[in-house]
C-alpha atoms as a PDB file:
ATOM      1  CA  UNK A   1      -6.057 -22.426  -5.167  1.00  0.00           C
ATOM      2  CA  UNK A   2      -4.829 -19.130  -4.065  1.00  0.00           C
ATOM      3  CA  UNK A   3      -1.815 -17.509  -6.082  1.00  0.00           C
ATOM      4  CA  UNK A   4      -0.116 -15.263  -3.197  1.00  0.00           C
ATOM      5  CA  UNK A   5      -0.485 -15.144   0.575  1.00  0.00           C
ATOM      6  CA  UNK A   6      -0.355 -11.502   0.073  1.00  0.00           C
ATOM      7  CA  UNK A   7      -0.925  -8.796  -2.800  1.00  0.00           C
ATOM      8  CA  UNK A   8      -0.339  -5.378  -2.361  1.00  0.00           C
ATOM      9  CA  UNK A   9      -1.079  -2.719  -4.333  1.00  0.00           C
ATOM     10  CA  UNK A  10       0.369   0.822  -4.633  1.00  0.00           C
ATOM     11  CA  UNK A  11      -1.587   3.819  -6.368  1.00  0.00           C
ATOM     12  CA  UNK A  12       0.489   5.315  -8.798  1.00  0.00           C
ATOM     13  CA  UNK A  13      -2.122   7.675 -10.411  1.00  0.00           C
ATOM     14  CA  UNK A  14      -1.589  10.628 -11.761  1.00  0.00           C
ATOM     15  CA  UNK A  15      -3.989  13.712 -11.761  1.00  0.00           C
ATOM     16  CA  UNK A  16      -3.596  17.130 -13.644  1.00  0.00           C
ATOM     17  CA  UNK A  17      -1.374  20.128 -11.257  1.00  0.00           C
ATOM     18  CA  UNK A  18      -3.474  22.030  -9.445  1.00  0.00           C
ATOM     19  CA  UNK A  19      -6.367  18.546  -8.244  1.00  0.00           C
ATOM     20  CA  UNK A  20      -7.596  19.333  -5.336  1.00  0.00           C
ATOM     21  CA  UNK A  21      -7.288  16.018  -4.239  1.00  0.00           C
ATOM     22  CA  UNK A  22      -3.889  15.467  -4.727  1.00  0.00           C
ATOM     23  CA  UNK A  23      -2.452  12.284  -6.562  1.00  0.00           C
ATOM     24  CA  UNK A  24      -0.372   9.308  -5.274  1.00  0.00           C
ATOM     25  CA  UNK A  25       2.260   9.530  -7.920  1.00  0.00           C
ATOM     26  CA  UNK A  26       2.984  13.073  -6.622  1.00  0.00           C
ATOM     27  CA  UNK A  27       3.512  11.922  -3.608  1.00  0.00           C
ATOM     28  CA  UNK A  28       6.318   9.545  -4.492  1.00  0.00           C
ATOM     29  CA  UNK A  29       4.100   6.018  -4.890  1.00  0.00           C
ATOM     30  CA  UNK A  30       6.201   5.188  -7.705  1.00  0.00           C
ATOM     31  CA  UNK A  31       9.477   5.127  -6.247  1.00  0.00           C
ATOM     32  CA  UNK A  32       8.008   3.475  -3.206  1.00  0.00           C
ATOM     33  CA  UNK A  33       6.234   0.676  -5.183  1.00  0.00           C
ATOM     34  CA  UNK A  34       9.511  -0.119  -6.876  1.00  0.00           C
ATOM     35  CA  UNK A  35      11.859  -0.193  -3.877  1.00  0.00           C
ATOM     36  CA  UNK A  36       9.177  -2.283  -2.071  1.00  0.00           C
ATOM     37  CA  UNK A  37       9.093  -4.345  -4.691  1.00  0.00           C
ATOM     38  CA  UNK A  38      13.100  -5.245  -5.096  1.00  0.00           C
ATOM     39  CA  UNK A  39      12.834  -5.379  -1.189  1.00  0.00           C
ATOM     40  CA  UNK A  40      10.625  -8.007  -1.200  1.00  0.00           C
ATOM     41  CA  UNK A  41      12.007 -10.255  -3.982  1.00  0.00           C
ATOM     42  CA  UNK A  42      15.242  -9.716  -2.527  1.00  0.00           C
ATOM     43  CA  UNK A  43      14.583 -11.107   1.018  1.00  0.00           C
ATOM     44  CA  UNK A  44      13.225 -14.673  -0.409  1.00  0.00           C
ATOM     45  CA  UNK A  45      10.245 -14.545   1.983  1.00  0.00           C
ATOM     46  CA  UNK A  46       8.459 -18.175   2.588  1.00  0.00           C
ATOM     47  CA  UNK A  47       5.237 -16.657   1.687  1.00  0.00           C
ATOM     48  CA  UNK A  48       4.350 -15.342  -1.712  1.00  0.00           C
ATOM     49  CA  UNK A  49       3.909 -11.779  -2.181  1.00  0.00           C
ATOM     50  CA  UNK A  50       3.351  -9.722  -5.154  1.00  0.00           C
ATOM     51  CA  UNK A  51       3.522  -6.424  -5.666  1.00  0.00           C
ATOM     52  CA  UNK A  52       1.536  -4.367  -8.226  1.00  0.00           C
ATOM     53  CA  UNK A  53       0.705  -0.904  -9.182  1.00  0.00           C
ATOM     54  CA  UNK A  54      -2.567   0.290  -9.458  1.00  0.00           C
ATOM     55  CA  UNK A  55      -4.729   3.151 -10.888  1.00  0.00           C
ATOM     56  CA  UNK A  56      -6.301   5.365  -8.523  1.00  0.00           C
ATOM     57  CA  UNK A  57      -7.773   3.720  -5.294  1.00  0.00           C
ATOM     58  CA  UNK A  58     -10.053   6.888  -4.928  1.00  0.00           C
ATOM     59  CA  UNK A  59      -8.318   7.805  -1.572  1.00  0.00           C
ATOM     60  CA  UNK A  60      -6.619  10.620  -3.171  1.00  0.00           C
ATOM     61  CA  UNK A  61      -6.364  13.021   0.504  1.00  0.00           C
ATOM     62  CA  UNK A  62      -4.225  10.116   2.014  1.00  0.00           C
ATOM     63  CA  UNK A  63      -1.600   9.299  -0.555  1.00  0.00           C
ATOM     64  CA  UNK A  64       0.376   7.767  -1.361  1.00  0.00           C
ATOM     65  CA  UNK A  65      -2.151   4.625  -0.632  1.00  0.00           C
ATOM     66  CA  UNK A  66      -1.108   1.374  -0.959  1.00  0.00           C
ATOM     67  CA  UNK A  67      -3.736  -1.637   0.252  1.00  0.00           C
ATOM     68  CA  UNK A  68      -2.842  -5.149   1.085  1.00  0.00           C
ATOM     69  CA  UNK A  69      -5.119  -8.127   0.949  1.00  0.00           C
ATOM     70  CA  UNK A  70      -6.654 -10.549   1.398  1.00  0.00           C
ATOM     71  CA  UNK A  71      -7.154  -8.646   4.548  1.00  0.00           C
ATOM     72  CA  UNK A  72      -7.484  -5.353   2.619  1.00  0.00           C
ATOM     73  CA  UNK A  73      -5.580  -3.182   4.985  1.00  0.00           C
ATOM     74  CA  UNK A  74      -5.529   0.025   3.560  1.00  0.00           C
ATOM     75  CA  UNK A  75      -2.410   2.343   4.582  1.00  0.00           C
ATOM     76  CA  UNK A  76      -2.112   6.089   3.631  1.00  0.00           C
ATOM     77  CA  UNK A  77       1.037   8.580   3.734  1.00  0.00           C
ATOM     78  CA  UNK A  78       3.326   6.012   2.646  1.00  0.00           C
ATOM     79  CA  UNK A  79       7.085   6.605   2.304  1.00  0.00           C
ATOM     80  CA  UNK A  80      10.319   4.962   1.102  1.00  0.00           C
ATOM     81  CA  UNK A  81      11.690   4.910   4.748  1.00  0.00           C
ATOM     82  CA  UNK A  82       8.234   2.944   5.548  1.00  0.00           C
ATOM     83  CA  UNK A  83       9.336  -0.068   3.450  1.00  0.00           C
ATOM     84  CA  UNK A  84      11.135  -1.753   6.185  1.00  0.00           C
ATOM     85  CA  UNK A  85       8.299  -1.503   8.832  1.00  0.00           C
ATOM     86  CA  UNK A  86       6.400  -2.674   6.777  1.00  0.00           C
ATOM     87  CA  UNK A  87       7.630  -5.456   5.785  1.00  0.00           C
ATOM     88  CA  UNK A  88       8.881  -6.527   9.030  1.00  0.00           C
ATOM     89  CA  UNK A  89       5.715  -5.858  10.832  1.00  0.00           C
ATOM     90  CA  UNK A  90       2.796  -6.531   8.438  1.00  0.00           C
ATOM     91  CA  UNK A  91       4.324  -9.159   5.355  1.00  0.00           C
ATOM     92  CA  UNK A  92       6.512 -11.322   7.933  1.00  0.00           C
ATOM     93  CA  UNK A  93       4.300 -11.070  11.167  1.00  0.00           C
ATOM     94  CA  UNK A  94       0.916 -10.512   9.435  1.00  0.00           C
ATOM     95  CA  UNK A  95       0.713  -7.153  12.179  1.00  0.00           C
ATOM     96  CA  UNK A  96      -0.463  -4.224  10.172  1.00  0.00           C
ATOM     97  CA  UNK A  97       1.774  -1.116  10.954  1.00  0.00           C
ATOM     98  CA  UNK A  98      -0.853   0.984  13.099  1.00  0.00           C
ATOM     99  CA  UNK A  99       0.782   4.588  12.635  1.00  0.00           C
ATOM    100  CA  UNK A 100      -0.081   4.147   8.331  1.00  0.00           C
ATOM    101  CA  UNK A 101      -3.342   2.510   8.761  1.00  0.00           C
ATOM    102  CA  UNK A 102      -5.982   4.661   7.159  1.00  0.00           C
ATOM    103  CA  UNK A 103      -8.373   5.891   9.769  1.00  0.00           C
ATOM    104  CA  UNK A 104     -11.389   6.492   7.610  1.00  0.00           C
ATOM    105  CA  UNK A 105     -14.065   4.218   8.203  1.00  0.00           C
ATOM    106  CA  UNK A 106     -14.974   3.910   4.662  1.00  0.00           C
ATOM    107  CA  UNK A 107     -11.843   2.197   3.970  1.00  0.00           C
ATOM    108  CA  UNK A 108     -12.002  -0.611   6.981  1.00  0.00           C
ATOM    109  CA  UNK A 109     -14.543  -3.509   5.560  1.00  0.00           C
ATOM    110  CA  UNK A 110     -16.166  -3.959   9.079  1.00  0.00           C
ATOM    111  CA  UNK A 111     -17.864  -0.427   9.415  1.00  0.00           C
ATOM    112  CA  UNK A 112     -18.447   0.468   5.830  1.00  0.00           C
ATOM    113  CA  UNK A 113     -21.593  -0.172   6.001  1.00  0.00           C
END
């Protein structure tokens, strides 16, 4: 038995000032996991998501990351004014939002290998 349809998780690491790689929290992940969150409970979807935080994904250079699954669409440069998209395209209508989509091929399962 699966517990959600969908769970989606947001980086919310935090690196030293100065990492060359950057860090999701930096990049406001923390504000945009928690308004995603409320936005999510709030609507009363009929599927069940959950929301979580996460460490580091180890896609650094595109945060803030955030991946959903069980599809494990990863999405990179994510924003609060995203939230909505998002939800409307890719949580109701299962269509990932194209424009955030990481384009990295080691983060699509299909051509990993």
């Amino acid at each position: 038995m699966k517990r959600y349809d969908l769970h989606v998780f947001v980086c919310e690491n935090k690196r030293e000032e100065g990492h060359p790689r950057g860090c999701c929290s930096d990049k406001g992940s923390v504000a945009f996991r928690e308004q995603l969150k409320l936005r999510v409970k709030k609507l009363g979807l009929p599927i069940d998501v959950r929301v979580n935080s996460a460490g580091c994904l180890d896609a650094c250079e595109f945060g803030a990351v955030m991946v959903v699954y069980p599809e494990g669409t990863w999405y990179g440069g994510v924003q609060e004014q995203d939230i909505d998209e998002i939800i409307e395209s890719h949580i109701k209508l299962g269509k990932p939002v194209e424009r955030l989509i990481i384009k990295d091929k080691r983060f699509h399962k299909d051509e990993a290998k």
